[in-house]
Every structure is written in structure tokens, then in C-alpha cells.
N, C-alpha and C. Protein backbone atom coordinates (compact mmCIF):
# COMPACT_ATOMS: atom_id res chain seq x y z
N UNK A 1 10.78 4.96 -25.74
CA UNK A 1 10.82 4.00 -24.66
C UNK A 1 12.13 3.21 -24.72
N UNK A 2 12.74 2.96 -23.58
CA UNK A 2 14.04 1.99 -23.90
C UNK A 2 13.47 0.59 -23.64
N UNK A 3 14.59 -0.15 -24.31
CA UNK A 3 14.49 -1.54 -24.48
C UNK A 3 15.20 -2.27 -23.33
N UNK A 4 14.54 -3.41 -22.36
CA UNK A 4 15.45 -3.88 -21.75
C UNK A 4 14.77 -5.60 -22.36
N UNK A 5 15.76 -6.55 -22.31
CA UNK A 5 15.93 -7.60 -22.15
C UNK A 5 15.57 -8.39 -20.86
N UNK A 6 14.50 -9.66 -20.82
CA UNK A 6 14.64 -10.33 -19.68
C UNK A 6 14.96 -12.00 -20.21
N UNK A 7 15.51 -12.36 -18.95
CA UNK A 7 16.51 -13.89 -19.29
C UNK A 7 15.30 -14.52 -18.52
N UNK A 8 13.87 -15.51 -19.06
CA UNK A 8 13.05 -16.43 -18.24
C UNK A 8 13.10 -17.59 -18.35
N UNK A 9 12.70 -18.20 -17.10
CA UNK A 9 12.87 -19.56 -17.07
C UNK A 9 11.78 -19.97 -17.66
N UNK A 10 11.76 -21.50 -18.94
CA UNK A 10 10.87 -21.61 -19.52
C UNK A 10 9.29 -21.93 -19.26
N UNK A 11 9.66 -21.97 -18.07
CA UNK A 11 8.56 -22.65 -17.34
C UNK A 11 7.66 -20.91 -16.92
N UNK A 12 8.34 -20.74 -16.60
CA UNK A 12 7.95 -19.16 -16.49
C UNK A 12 7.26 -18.53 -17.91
N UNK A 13 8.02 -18.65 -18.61
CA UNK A 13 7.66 -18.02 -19.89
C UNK A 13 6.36 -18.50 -20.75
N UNK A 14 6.63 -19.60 -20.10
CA UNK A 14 5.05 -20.33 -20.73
C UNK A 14 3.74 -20.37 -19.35
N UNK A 15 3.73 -19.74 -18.53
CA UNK A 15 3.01 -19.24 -18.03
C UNK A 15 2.36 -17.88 -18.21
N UNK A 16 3.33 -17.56 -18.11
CA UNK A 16 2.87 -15.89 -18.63
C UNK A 16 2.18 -16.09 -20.07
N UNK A 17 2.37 -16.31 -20.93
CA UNK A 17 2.14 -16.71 -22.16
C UNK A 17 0.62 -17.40 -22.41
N UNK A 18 0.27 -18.11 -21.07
CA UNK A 18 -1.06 -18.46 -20.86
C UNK A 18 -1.97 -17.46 -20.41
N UNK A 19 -1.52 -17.26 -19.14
CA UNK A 19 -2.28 -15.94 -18.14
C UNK A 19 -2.60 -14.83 -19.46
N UNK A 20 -1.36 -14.65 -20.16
CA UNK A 20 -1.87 -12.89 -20.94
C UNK A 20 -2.79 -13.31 -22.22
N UNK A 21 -2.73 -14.73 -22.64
CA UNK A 21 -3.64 -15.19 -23.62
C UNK A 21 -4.85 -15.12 -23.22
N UNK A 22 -5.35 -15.80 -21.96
CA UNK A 22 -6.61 -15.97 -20.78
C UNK A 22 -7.08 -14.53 -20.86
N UNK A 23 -6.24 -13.22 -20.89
CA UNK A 23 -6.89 -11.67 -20.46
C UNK A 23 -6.62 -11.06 -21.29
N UNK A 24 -6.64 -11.79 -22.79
CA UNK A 24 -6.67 -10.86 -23.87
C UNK A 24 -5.71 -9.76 -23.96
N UNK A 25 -4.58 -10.25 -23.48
CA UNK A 25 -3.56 -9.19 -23.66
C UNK A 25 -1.89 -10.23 -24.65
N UNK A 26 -1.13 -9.32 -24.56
CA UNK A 26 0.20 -9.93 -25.24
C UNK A 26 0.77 -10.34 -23.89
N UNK A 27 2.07 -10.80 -23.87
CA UNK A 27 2.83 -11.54 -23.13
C UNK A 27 3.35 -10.05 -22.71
N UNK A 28 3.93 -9.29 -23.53
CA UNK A 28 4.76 -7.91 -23.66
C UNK A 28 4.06 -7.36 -22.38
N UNK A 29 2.46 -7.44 -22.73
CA UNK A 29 1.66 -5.92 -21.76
C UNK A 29 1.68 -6.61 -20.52
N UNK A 30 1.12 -7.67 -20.55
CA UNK A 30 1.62 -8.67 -19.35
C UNK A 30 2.43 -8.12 -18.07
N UNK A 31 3.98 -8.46 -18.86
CA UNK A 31 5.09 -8.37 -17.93
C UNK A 31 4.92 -6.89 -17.57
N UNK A 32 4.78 -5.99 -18.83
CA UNK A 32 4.92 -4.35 -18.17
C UNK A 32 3.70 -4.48 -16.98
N UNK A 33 2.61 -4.84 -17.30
CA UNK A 33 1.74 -4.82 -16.00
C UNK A 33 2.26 -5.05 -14.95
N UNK A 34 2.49 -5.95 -15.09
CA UNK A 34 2.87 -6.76 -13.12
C UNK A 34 4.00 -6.14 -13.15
N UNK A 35 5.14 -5.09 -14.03
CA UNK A 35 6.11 -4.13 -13.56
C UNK A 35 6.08 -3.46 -13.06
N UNK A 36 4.77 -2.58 -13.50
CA UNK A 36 3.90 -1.51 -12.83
C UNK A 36 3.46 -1.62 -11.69
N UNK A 37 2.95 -3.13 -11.60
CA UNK A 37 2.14 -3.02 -10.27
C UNK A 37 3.18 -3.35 -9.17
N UNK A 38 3.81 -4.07 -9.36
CA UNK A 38 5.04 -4.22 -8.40
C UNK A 38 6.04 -3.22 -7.68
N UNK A 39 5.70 -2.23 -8.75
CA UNK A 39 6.54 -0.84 -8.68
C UNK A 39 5.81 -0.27 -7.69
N UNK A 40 4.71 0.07 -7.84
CA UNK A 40 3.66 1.05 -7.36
C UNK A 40 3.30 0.44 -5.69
N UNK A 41 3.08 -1.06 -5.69
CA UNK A 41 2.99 -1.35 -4.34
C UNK A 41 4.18 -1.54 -3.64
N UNK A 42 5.54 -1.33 -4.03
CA UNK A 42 6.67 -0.96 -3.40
C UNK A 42 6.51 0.44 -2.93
N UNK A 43 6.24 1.35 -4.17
CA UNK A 43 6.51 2.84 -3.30
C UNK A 43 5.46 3.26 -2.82
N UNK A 44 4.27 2.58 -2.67
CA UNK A 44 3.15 2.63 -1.50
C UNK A 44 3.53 2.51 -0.48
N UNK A 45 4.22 0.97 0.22
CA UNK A 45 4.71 0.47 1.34
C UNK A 45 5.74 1.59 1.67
N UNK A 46 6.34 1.98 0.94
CA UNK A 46 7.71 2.60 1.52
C UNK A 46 7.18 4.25 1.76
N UNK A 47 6.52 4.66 1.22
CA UNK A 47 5.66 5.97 1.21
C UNK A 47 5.24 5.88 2.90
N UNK A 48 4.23 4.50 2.32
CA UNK A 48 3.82 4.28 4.56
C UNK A 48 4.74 4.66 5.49
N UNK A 49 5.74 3.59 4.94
CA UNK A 49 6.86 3.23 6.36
C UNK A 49 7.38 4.75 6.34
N UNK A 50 7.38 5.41 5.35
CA UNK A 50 7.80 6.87 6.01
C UNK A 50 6.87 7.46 6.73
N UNK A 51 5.64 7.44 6.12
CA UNK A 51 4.19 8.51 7.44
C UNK A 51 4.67 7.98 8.46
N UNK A 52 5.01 6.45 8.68
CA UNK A 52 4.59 6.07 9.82
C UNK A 52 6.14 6.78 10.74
N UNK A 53 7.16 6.20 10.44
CA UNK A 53 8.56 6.98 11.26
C UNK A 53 8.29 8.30 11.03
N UNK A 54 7.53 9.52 10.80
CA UNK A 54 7.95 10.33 10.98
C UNK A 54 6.43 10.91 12.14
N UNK A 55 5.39 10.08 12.35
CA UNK A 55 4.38 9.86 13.02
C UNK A 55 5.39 9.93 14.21
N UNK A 56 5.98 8.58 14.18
CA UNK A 56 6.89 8.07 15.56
C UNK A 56 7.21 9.33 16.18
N UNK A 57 8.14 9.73 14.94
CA UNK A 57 9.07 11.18 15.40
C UNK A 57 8.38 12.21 16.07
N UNK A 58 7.14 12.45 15.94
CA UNK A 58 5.95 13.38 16.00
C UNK A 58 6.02 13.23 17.61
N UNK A 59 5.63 11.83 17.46
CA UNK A 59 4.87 11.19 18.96
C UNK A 59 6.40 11.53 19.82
N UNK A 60 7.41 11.14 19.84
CA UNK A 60 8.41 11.00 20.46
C UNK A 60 8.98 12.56 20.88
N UNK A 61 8.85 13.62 20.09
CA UNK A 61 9.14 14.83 20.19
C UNK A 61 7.80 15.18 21.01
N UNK A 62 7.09 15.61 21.04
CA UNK A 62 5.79 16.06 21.82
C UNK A 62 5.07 14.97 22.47
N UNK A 63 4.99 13.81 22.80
CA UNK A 63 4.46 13.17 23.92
C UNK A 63 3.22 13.27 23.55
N UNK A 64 1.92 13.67 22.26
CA UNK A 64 1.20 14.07 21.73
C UNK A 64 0.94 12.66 20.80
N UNK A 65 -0.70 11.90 21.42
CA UNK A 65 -0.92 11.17 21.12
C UNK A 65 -2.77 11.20 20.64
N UNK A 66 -3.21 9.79 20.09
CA UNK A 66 -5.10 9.76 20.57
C UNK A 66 -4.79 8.24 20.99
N UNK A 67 -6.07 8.12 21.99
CA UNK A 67 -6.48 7.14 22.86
C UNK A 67 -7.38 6.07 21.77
N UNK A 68 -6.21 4.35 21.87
CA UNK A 68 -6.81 4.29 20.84
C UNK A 68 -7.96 3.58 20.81
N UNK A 69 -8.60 3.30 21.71
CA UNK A 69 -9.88 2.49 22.06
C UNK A 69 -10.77 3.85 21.49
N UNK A 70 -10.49 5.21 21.60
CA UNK A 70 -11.25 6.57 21.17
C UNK A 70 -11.29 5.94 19.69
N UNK A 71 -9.91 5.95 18.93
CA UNK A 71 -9.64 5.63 17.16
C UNK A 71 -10.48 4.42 17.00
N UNK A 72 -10.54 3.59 17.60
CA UNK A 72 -11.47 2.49 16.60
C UNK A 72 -12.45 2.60 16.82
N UNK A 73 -13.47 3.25 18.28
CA UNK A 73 -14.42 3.15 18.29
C UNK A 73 -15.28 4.41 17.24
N UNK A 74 -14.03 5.21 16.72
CA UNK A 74 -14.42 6.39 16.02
C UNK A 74 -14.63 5.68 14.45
N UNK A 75 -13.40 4.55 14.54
CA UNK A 75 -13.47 4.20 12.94
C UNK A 75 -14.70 3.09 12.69
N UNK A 76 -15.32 2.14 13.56
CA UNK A 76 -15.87 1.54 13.33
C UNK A 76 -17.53 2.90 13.07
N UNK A 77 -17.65 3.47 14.11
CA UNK A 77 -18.97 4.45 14.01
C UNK A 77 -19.07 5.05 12.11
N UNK A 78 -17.35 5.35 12.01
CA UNK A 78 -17.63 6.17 10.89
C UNK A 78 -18.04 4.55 9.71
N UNK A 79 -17.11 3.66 9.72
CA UNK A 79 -18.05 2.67 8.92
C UNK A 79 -19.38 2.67 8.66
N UNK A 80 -20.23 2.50 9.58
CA UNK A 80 -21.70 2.13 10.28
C UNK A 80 -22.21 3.21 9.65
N UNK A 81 -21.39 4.27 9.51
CA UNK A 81 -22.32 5.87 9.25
C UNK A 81 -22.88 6.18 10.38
N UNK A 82 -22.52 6.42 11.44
CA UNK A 82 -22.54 6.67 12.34
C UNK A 82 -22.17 7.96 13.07
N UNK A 83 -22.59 9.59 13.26
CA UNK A 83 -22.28 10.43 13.54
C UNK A 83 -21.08 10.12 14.62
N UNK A 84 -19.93 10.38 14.87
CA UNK A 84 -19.12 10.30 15.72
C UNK A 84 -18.16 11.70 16.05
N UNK A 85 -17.73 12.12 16.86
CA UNK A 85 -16.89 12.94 16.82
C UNK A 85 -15.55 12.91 17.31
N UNK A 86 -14.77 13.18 16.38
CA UNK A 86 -13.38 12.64 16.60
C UNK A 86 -12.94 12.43 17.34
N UNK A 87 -11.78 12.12 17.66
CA UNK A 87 -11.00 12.06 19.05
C UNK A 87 -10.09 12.78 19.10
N UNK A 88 -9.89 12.91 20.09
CA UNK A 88 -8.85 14.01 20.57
C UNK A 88 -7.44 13.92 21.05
N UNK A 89 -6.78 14.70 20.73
CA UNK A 89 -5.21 14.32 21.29
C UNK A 89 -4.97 14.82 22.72
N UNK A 90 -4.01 13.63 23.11
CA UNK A 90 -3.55 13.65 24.55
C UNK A 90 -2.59 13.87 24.67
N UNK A 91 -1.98 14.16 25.56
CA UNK A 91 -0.52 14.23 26.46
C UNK A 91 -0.45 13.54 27.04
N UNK A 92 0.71 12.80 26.65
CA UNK A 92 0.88 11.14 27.35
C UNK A 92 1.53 11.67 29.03
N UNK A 93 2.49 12.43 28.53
CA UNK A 93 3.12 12.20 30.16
C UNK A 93 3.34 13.33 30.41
């Protein structure tokens, strides 16, 4: 594993130092935690923002859409457990 160094403000440092005492962990596993998690919900978001621009791209090249009053009333049914059957794609124009 490599070693990196962090420069904290003390006020900082003695927080963390509480929180990882409170959850039975070290200060060390601590920081790697919330590294991890910080990491992971970055390349979640950015994972999205790609489905979603290349969705766009989808929609914008083929005019190939669903109606979305069809999508929620499909997503709320499937909540409920609710037999529903999907919706269907349109041609916008």
C-alpha cells in the first residue's frame, strides 16, 4: 500500500478522532472510509451523467422516446406490486 500524508486542521483532526472513537474504529480506517466513499459516489454520479448524455444522444439521433406520464404511472404500479405492462417507445416527430 503507499503512504500518503494529510496536512489537518486541528479542529478537524479532533473530530475525526471522536466520530472513529464513537464507531469503534481508528482515526486511520476512518479517513480511508469516507475516501472510499467519496470516491465511489463521485464515479457513481459521473457513471450517471454519462447514461444520461449518451440517452440524450440516443433520443436526439432517432427521435425515439417513452411517454412519460406512461414511466411513472408504470413505476409507481411496479412499487405497489402492481402487474403493469411497460411502456412503449414512441416517435416523437
Amino acid at each position: 500500500m503507499a503512504t500518503t500524508s494529510l496536512k489537518l486542521p486541528s479542529s478537524l483532526k479532533e473530530r475525526i478522532a471522536k466520530l472513529a472513537g464513537d464507531t469503534g474504529k481508528t482515526a486511520h480506517a476512518f479517513m480511508v472510509e469516507a475516501i472510499v466513499e467519496q470516491t465511489e459516489r463521485i464515479e457513481q454520479d459521473r457513471a450517471f451523467m454519462a447514461r444520461a448524455e449518451a440517452s440524450l444522444k440516443h433520443y436526439q439521433e432517432t427521435d425515439i422516446a417513452y411517454d412519460v406520464d406512461e414511466v411513472n404511472a408504470y413505476l409507481r404500479a411496479k412499487i405497489q406490486g402492481i402487474g403493469l405492462s411497460k411502456p412503449q417507445p414512441i416517435k416523437r416527430n
